[in-house]
PDB file of N, CA and C in Angstrom:
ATOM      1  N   UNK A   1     -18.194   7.621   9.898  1.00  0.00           N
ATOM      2  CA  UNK A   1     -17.480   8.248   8.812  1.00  0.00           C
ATOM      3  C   UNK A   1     -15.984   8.359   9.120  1.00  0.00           C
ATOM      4  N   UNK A   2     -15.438   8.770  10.690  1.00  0.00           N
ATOM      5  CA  UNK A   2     -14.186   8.639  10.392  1.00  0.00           C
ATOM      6  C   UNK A   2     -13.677   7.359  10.542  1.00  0.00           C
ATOM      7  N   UNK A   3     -14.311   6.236  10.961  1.00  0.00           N
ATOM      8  CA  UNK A   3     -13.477   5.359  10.611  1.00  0.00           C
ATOM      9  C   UNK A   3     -12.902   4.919   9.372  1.00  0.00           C
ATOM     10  N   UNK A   4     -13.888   5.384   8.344  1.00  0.00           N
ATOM     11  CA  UNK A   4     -13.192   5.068   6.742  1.00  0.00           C
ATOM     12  C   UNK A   4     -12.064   6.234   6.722  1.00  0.00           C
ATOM     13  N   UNK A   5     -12.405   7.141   7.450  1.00  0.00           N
ATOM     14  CA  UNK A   5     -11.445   7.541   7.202  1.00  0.00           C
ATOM     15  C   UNK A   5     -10.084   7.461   7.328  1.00  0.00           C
ATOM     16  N   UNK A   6     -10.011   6.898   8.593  1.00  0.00           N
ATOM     17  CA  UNK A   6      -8.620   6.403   9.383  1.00  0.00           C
ATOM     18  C   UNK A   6      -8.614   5.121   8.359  1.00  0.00           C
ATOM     19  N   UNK A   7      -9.113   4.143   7.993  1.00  0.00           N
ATOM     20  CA  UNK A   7      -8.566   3.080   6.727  1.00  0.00           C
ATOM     21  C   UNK A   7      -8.148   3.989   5.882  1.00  0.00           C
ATOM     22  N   UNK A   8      -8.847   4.898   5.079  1.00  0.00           N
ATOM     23  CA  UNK A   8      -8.800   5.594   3.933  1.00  0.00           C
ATOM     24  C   UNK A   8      -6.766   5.763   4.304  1.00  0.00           C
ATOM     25  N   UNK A   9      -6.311   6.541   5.386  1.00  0.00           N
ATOM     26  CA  UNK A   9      -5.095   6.938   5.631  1.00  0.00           C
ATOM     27  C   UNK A   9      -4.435   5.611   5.936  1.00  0.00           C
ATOM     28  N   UNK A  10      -5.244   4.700   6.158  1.00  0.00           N
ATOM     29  CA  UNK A  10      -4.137   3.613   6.837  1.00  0.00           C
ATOM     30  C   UNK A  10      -3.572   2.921   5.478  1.00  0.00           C
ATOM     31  N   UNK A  11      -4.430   2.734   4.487  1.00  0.00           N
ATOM     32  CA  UNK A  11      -4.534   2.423   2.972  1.00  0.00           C
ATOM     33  C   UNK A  11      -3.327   3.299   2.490  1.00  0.00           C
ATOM     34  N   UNK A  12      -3.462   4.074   2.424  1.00  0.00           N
ATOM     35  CA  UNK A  12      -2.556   5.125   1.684  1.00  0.00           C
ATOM     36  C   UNK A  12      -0.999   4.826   2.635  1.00  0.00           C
ATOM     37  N   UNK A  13      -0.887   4.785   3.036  1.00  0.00           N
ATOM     38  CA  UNK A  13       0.487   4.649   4.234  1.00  0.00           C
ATOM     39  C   UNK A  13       0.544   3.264   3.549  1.00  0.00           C
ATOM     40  N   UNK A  14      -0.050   2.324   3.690  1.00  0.00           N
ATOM     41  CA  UNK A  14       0.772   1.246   3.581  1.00  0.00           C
ATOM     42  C   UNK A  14       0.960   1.181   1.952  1.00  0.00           C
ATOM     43  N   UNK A  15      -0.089   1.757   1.017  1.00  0.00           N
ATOM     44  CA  UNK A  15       0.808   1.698  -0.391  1.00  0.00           C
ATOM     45  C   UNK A  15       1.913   2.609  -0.792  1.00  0.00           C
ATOM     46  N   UNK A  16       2.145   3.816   0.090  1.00  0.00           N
ATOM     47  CA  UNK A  16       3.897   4.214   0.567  1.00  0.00           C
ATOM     48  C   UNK A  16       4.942   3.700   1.283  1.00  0.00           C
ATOM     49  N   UNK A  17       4.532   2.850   2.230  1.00  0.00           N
ATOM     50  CA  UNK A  17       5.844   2.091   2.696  1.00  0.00           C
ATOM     51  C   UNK A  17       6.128   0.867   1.744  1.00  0.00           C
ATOM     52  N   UNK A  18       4.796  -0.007   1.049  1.00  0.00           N
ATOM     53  CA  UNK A  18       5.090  -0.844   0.191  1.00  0.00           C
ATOM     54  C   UNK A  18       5.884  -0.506  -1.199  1.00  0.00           C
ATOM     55  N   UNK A  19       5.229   0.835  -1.930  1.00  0.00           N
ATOM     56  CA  UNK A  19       6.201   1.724  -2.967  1.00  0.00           C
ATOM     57  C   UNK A  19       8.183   1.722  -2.244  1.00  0.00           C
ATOM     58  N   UNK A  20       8.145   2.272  -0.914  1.00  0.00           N
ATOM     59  CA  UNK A  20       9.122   2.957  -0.863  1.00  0.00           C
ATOM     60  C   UNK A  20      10.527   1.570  -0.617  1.00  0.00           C
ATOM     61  N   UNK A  21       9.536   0.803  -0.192  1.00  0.00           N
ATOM     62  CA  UNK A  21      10.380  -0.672   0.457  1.00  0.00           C
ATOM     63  C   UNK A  21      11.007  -1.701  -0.912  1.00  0.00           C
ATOM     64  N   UNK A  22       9.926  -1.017  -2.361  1.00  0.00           N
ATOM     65  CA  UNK A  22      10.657  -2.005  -3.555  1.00  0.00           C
ATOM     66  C   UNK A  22      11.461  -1.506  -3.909  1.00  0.00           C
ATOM     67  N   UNK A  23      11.042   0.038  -4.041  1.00  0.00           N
ATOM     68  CA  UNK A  23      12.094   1.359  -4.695  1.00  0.00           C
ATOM     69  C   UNK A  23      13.483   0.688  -4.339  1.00  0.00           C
ATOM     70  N   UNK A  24      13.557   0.797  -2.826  1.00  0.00           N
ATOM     71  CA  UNK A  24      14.999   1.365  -2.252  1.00  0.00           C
ATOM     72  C   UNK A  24      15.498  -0.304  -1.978  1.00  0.00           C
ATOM     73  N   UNK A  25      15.175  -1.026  -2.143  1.00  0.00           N
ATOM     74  CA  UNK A  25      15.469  -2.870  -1.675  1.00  0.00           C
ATOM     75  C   UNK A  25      17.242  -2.982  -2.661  1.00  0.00           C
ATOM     76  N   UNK A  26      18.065  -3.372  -1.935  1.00  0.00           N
ATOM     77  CA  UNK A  26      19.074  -3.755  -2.763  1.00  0.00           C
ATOM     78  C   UNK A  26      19.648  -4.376  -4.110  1.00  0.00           C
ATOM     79  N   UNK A  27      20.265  -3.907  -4.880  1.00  0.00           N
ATOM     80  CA  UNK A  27      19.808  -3.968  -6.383  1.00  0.00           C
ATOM     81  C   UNK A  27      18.742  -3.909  -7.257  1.00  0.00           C
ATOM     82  N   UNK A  28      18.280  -2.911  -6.906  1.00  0.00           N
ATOM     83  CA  UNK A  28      16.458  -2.017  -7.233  1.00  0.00           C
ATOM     84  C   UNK A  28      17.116  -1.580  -8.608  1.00  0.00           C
ATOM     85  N   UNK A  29      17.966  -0.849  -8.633  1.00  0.00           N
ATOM     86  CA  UNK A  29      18.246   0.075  -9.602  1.00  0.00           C
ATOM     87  C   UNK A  29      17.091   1.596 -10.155  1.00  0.00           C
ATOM     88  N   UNK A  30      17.107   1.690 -11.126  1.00  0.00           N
ATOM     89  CA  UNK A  30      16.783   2.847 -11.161  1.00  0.00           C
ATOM     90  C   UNK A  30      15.364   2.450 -11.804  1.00  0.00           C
ATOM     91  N   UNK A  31      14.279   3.224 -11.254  1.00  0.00           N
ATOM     92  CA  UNK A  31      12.857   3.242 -11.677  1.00  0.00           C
ATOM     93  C   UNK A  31      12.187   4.302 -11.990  1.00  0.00           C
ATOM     94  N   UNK A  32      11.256   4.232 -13.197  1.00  0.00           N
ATOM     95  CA  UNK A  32      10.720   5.416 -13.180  1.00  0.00           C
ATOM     96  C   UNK A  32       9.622   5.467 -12.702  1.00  0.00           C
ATOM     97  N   UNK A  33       8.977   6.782 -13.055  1.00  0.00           N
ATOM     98  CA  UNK A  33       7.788   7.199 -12.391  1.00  0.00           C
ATOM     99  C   UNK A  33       6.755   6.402 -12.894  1.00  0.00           C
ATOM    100  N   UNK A  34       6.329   6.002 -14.612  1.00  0.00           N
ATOM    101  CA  UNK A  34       5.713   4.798 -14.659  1.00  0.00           C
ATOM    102  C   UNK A  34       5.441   3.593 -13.311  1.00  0.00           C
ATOM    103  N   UNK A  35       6.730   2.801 -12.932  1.00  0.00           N
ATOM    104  CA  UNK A  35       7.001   1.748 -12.155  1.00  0.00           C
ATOM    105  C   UNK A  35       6.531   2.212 -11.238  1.00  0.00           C
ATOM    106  N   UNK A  36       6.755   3.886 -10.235  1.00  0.00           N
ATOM    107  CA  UNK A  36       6.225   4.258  -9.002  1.00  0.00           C
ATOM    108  C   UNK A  36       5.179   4.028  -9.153  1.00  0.00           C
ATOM    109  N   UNK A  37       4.643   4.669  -9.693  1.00  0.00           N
ATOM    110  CA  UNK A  37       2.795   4.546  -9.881  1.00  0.00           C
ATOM    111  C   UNK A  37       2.067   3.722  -9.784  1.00  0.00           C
ATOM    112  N   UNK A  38       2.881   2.605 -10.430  1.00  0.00           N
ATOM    113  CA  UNK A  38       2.504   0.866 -10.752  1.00  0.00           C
ATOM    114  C   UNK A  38       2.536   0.424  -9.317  1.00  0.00           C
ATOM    115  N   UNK A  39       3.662   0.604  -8.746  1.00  0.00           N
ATOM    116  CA  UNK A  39       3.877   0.260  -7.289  1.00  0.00           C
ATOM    117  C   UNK A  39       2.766   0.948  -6.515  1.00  0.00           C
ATOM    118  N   UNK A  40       2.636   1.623  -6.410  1.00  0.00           N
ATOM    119  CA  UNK A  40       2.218   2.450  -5.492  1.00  0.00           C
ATOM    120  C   UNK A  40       0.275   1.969  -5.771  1.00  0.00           C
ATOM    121  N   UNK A  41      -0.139   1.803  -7.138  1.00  0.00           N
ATOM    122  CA  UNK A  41      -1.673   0.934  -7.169  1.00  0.00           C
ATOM    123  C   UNK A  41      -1.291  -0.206  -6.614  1.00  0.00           C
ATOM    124  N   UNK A  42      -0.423  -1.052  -6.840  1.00  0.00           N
ATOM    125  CA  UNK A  42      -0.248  -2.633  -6.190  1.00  0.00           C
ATOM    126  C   UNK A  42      -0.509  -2.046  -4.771  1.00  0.00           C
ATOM    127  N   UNK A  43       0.181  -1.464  -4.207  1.00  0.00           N
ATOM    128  CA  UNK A  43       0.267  -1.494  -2.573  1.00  0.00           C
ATOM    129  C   UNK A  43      -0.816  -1.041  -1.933  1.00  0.00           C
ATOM    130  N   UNK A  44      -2.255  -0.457  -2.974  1.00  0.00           N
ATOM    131  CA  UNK A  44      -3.247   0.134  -3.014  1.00  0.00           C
ATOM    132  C   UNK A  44      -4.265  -1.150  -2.721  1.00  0.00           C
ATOM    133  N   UNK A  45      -3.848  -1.880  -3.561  1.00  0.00           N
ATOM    134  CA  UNK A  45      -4.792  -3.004  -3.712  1.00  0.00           C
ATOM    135  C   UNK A  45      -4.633  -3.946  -2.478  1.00  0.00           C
ATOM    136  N   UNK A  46      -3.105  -4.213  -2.543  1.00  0.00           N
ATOM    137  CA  UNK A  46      -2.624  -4.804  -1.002  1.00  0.00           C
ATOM    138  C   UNK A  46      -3.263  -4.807  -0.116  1.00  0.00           C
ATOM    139  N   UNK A  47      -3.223  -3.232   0.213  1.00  0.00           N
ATOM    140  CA  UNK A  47      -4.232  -2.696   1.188  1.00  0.00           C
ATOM    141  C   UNK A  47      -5.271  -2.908   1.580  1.00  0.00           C
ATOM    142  N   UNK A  48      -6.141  -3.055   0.318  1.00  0.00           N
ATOM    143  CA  UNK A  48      -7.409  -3.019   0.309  1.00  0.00           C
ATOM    144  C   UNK A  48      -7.903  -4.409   0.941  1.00  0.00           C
ATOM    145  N   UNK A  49      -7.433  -5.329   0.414  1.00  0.00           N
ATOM    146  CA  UNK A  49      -7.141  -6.794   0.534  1.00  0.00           C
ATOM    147  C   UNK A  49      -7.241  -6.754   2.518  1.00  0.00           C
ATOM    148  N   UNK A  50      -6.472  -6.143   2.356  1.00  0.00           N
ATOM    149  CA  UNK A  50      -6.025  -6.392   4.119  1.00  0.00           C
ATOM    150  C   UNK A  50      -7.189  -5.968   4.418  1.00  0.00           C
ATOM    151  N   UNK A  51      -7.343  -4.473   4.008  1.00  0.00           N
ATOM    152  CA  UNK A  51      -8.580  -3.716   5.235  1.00  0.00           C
ATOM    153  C   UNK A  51      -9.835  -4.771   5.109  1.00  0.00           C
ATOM    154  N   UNK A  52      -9.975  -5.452   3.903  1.00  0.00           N
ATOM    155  CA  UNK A  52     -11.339  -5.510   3.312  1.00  0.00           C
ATOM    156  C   UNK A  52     -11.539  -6.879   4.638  1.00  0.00           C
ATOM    157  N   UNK A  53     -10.418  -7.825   4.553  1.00  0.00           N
ATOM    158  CA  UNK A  53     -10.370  -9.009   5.111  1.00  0.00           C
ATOM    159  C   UNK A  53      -9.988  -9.029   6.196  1.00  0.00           C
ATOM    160  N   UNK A  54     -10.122  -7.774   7.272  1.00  0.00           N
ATOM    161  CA  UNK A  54      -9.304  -7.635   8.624  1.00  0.00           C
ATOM    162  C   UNK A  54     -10.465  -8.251   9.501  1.00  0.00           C
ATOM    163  N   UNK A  55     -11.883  -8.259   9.359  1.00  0.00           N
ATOM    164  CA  UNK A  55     -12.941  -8.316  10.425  1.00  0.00           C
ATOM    165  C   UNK A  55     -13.193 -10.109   9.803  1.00  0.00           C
ATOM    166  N   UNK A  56     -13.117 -10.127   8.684  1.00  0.00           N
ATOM    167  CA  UNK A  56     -12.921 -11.957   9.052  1.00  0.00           C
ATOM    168  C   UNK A  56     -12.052 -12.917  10.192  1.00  0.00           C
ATOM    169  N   UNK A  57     -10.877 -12.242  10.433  1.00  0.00           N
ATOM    170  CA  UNK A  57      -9.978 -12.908  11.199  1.00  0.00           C
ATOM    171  C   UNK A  57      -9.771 -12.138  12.693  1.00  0.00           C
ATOM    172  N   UNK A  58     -10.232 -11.252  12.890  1.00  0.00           N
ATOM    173  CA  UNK A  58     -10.852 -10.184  14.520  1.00  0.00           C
ATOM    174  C   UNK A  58     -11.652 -11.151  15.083  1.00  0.00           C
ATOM    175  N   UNK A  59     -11.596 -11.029  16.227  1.00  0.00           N
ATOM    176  CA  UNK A  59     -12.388 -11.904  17.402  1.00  0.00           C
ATOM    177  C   UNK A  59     -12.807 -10.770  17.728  1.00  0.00           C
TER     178      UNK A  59
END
Protein backbone atom coordinates (compact mmCIF):
# COMPACT_ATOMS: atom_id res chain seq x y z
CA UNK A 1 0.00 0.00 0.00
CA UNK A 2 2.62 2.53 0.51
CA UNK A 3 4.16 2.08 -2.45
CA UNK A 4 1.10 3.54 -4.37
CA UNK A 5 1.44 5.70 -2.22
CA UNK A 6 4.86 7.14 -2.77
CA UNK A 7 3.70 7.05 -6.86
CA UNK A 8 0.43 8.55 -5.74
CA UNK A 9 3.02 11.70 -4.39
CA UNK A 10 5.51 11.13 -7.01
CA UNK A 11 2.46 11.70 -9.63
CA UNK A 12 1.35 14.72 -8.05
CA UNK A 13 4.96 16.44 -7.87
CA UNK A 14 5.62 15.86 -11.24
CA UNK A 15 2.13 17.36 -12.50
CA UNK A 16 3.45 20.57 -10.31
CA UNK A 17 6.76 20.94 -11.63
CA UNK A 18 5.26 20.20 -15.18
CA UNK A 19 2.24 23.03 -14.37
CA UNK A 20 4.88 25.31 -12.83
CA UNK A 21 7.69 24.88 -15.73
CA UNK A 22 4.85 26.06 -18.64
CA UNK A 23 3.42 28.75 -16.32
CA UNK A 24 6.72 30.53 -15.73
CA UNK A 25 8.77 29.45 -19.36
CA UNK A 26 9.67 32.76 -21.16
CA UNK A 27 6.99 34.55 -22.97
CA UNK A 28 4.22 32.45 -21.06
CA UNK A 29 2.31 35.48 -20.45
CA UNK A 30 -0.52 35.54 -18.39
CA UNK A 31 -2.76 32.34 -17.66
CA UNK A 32 -5.64 31.60 -16.01
CA UNK A 33 -6.80 29.27 -13.63
CA UNK A 34 -8.83 27.44 -16.41
CA UNK A 35 -5.19 26.82 -18.30
CA UNK A 36 -3.66 25.85 -14.62
CA UNK A 37 -5.96 23.17 -14.20
CA UNK A 38 -5.64 22.07 -17.82
CA UNK A 39 -1.93 21.96 -17.13
CA UNK A 40 -1.82 20.55 -14.16
CA UNK A 41 -4.42 17.18 -15.63
CA UNK A 42 -1.84 17.02 -18.63
CA UNK A 43 1.08 16.63 -16.18
CA UNK A 44 -1.32 14.14 -14.37
CA UNK A 45 -1.56 12.03 -17.24
CA UNK A 46 2.23 12.51 -18.05
CA UNK A 47 2.72 10.99 -15.01
CA UNK A 48 0.72 8.35 -15.18
CA UNK A 49 2.24 7.36 -18.51
CA UNK A 50 5.62 7.28 -16.82
CA UNK A 51 4.61 5.45 -13.57
CA UNK A 52 2.38 3.08 -15.56
CA UNK A 53 5.44 2.27 -18.09
CA UNK A 54 8.43 2.47 -15.56
CA UNK A 55 8.61 -1.58 -14.86
CA UNK A 56 8.63 -2.22 -18.70
CA UNK A 57 12.01 -0.61 -19.11
CA UNK A 58 13.57 -1.66 -15.15
CA UNK A 59 15.90 -4.51 -15.25
Amino acid sequence: MLHLAIKAIFAVLIAFLFTLFVAKRPGAGQITRRKLIALFVVGLIISGVMLASDNLYAT
